[in-house]
N, C-alpha and C. Protein backbone atom coordinates (compact mmCIF):
# COMPACT_ATOMS: atom_id res chain seq x y z
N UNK A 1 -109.63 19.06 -68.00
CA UNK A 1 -109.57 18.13 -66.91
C UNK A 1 -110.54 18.59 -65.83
N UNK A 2 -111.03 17.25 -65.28
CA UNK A 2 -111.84 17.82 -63.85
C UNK A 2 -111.27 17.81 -62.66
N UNK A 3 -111.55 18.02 -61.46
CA UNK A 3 -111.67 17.62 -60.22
C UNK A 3 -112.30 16.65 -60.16
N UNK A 4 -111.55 16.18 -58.90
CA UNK A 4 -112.34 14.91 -58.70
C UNK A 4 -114.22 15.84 -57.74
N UNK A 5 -114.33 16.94 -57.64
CA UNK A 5 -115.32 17.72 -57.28
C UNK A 5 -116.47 17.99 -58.40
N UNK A 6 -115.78 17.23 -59.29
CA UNK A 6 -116.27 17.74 -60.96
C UNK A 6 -116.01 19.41 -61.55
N UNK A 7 -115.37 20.07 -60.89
CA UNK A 7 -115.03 21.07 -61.54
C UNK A 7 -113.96 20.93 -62.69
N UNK A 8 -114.21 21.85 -63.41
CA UNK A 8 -113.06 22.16 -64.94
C UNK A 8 -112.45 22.53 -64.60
N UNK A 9 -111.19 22.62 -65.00
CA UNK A 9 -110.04 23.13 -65.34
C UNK A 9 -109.74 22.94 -66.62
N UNK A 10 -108.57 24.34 -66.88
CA UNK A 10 -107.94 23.98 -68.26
C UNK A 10 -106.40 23.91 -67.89
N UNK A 11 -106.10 22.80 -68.64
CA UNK A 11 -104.56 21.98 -68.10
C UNK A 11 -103.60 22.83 -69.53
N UNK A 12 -102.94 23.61 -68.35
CA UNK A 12 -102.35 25.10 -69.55
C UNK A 12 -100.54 24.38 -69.49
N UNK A 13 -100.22 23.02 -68.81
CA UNK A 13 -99.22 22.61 -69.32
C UNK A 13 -99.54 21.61 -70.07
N UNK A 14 -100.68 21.06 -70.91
CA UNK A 14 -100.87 19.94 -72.04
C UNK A 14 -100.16 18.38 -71.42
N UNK A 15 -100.88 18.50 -69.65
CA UNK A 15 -101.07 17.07 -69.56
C UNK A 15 -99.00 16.70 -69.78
N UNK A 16 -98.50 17.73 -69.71
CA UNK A 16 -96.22 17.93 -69.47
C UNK A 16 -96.23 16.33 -68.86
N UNK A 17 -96.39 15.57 -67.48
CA UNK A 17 -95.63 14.82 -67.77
C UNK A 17 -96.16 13.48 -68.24
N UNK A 18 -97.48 13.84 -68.15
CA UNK A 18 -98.66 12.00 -68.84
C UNK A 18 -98.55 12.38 -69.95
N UNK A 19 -98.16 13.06 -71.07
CA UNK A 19 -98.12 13.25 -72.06
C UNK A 19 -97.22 12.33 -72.84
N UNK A 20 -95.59 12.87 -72.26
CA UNK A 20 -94.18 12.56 -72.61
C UNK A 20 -94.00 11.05 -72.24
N UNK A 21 -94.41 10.36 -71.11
CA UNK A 21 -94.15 9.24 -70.23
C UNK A 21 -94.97 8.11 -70.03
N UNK A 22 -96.87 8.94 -70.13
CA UNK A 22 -98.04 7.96 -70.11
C UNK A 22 -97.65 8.06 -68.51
N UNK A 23 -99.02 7.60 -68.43
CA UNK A 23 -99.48 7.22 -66.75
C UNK A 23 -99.54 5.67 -66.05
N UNK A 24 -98.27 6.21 -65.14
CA UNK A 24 -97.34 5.16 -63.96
C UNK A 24 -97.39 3.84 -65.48
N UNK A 25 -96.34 3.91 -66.23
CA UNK A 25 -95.77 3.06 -66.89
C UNK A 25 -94.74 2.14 -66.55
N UNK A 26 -95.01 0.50 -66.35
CA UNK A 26 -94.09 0.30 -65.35
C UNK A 26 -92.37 0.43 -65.86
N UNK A 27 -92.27 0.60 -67.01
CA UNK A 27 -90.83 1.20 -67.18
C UNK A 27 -90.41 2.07 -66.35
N UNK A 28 -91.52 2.92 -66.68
CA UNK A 28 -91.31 4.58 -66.20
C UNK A 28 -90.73 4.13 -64.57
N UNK A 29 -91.69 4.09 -64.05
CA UNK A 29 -91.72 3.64 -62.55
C UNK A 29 -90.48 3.43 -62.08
N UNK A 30 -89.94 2.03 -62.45
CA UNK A 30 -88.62 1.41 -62.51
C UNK A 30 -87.58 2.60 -62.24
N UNK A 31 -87.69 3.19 -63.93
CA UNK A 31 -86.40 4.15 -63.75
C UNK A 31 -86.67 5.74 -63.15
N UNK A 32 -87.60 5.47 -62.56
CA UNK A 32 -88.09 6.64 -61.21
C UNK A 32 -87.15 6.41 -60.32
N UNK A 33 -87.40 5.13 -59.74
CA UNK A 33 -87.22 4.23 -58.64
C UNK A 33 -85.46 4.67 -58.48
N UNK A 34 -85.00 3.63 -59.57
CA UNK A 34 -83.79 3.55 -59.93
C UNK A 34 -83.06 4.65 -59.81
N UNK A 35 -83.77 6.13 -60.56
CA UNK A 35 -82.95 7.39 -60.17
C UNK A 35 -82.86 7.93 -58.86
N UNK A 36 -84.10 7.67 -58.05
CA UNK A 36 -84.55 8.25 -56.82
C UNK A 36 -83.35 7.65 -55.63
N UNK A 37 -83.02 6.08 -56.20
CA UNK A 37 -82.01 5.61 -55.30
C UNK A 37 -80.13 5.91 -55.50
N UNK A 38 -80.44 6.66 -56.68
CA UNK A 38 -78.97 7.04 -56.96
C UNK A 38 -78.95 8.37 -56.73
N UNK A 39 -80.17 8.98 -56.47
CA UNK A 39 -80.11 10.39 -56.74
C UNK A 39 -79.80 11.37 -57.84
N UNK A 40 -81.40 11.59 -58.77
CA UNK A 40 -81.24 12.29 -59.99
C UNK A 40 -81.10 13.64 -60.03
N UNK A 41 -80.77 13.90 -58.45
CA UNK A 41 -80.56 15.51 -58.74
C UNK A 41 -78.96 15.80 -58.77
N UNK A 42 -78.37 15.97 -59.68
CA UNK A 42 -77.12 16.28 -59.87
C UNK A 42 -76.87 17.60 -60.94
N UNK A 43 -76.00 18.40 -60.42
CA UNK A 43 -74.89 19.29 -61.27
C UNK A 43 -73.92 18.81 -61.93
N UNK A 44 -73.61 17.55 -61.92
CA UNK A 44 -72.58 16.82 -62.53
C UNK A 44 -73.05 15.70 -63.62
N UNK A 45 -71.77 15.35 -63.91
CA UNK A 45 -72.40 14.59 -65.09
C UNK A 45 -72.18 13.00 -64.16
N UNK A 46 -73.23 12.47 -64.61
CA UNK A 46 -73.35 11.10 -63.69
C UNK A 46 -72.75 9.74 -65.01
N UNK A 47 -72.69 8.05 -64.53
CA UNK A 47 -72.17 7.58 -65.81
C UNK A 47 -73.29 7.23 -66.74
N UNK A 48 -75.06 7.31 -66.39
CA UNK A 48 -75.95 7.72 -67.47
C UNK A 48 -75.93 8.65 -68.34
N UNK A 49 -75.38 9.47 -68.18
CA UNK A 49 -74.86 10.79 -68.64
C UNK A 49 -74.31 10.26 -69.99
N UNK A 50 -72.78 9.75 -69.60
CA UNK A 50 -72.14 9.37 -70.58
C UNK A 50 -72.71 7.97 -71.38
N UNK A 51 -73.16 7.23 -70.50
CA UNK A 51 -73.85 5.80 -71.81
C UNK A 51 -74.88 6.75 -72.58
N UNK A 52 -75.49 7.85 -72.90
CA UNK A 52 -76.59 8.21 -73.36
C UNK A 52 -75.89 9.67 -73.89
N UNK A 53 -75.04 9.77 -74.05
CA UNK A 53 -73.79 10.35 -74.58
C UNK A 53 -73.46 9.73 -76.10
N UNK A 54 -72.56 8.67 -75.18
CA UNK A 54 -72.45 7.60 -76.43
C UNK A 54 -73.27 7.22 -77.40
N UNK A 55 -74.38 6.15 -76.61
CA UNK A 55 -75.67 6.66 -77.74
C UNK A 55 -76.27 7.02 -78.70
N UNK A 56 -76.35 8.47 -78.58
CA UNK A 56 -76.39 9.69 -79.18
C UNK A 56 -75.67 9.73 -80.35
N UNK A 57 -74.38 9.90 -80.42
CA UNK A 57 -73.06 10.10 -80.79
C UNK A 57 -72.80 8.94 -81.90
N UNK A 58 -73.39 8.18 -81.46
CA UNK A 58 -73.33 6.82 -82.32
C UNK A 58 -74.78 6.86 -83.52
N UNK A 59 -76.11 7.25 -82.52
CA UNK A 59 -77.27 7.18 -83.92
C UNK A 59 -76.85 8.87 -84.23
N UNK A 60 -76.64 9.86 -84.16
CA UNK A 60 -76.15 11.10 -84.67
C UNK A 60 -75.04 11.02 -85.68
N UNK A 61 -74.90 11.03 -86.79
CA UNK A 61 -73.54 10.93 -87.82
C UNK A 61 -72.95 12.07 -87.39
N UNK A 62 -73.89 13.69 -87.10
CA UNK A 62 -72.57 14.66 -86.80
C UNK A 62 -72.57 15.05 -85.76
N UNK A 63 -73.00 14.50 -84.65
CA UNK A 63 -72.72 14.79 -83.15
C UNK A 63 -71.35 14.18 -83.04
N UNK A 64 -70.57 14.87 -82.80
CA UNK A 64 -69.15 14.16 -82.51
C UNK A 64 -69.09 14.53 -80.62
N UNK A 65 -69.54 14.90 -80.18
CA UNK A 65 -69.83 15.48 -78.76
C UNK A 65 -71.18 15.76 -78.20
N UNK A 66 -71.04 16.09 -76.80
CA UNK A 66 -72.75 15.76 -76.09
C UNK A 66 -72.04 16.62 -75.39
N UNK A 67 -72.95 17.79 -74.84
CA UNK A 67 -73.04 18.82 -73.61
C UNK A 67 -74.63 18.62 -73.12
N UNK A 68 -75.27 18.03 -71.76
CA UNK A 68 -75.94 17.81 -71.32
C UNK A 68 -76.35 19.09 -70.16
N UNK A 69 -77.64 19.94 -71.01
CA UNK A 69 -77.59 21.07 -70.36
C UNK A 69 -78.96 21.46 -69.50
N UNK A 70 -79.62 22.16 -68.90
CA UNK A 70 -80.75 22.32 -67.77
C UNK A 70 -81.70 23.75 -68.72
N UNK A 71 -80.70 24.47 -69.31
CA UNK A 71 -81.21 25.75 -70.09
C UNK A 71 -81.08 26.01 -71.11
N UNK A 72 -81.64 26.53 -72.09
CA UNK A 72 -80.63 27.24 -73.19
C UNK A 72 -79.73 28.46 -72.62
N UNK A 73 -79.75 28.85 -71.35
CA UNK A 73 -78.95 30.07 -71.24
C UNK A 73 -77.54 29.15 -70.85
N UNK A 74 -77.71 27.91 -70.39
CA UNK A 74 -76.21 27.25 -69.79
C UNK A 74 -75.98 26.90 -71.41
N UNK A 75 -76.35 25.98 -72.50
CA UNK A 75 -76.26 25.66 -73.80
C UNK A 75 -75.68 26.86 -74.40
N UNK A 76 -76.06 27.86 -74.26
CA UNK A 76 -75.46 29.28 -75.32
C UNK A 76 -74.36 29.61 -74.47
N UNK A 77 -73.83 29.16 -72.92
CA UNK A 77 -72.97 29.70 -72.05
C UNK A 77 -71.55 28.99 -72.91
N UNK A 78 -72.55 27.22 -72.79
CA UNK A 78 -71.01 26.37 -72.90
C UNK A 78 -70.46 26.62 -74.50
N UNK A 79 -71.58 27.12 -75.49
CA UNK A 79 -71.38 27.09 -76.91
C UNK A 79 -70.27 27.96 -77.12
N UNK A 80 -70.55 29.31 -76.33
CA UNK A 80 -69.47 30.45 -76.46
C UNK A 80 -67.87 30.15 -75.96
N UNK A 81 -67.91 29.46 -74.76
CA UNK A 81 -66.66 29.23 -73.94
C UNK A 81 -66.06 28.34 -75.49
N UNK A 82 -67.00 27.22 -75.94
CA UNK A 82 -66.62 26.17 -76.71
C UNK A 82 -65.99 27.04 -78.35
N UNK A 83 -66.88 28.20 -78.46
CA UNK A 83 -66.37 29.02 -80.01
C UNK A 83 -65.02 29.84 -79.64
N UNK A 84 -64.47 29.99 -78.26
CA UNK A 84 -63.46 30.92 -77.86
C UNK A 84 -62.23 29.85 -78.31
């Protein structure tokens, strides 16, 4: 990638979120928008959470459950509490 100075760079996260999303897609946008007004920063589980839960659970034959996690260190936290 350049600058707009024309200098190089090398883009050492592979272009992370135009990659995954494409650039200002008006879906995307939308459910920017949409989260920004509900507020997507949560510790909790919100009710997107659970419709995309369900979801899941439904095209998954052996997901019988959804833990929606930030790490693998919280994922290996809840797995253990869950094997006790």
């Amino acid at each position: 990638m350049w600058s707009i100075e024309g200098r190089p760079f090398i883009d050492m996260c592979c272009a992370h979120g135009a990659a995954l999303l494409g650039h200002a897609h008006p879906a995307v946008e939308r459910a920017m928008q949409k989260a920004v007004e509900f507020g997507f920063a949560h510790s909790f589980e919100t009710e997107y959470h659970e419709q995309l839960a369900r979801q899941l659970c439904a095209a998954i034959p052996c997901a019988e459950r959804i833990r929606f996690c930030s790490a693998g260190t919280e994922a290996t936290l809840h797995l253990i509490r869950a094997c006790r």
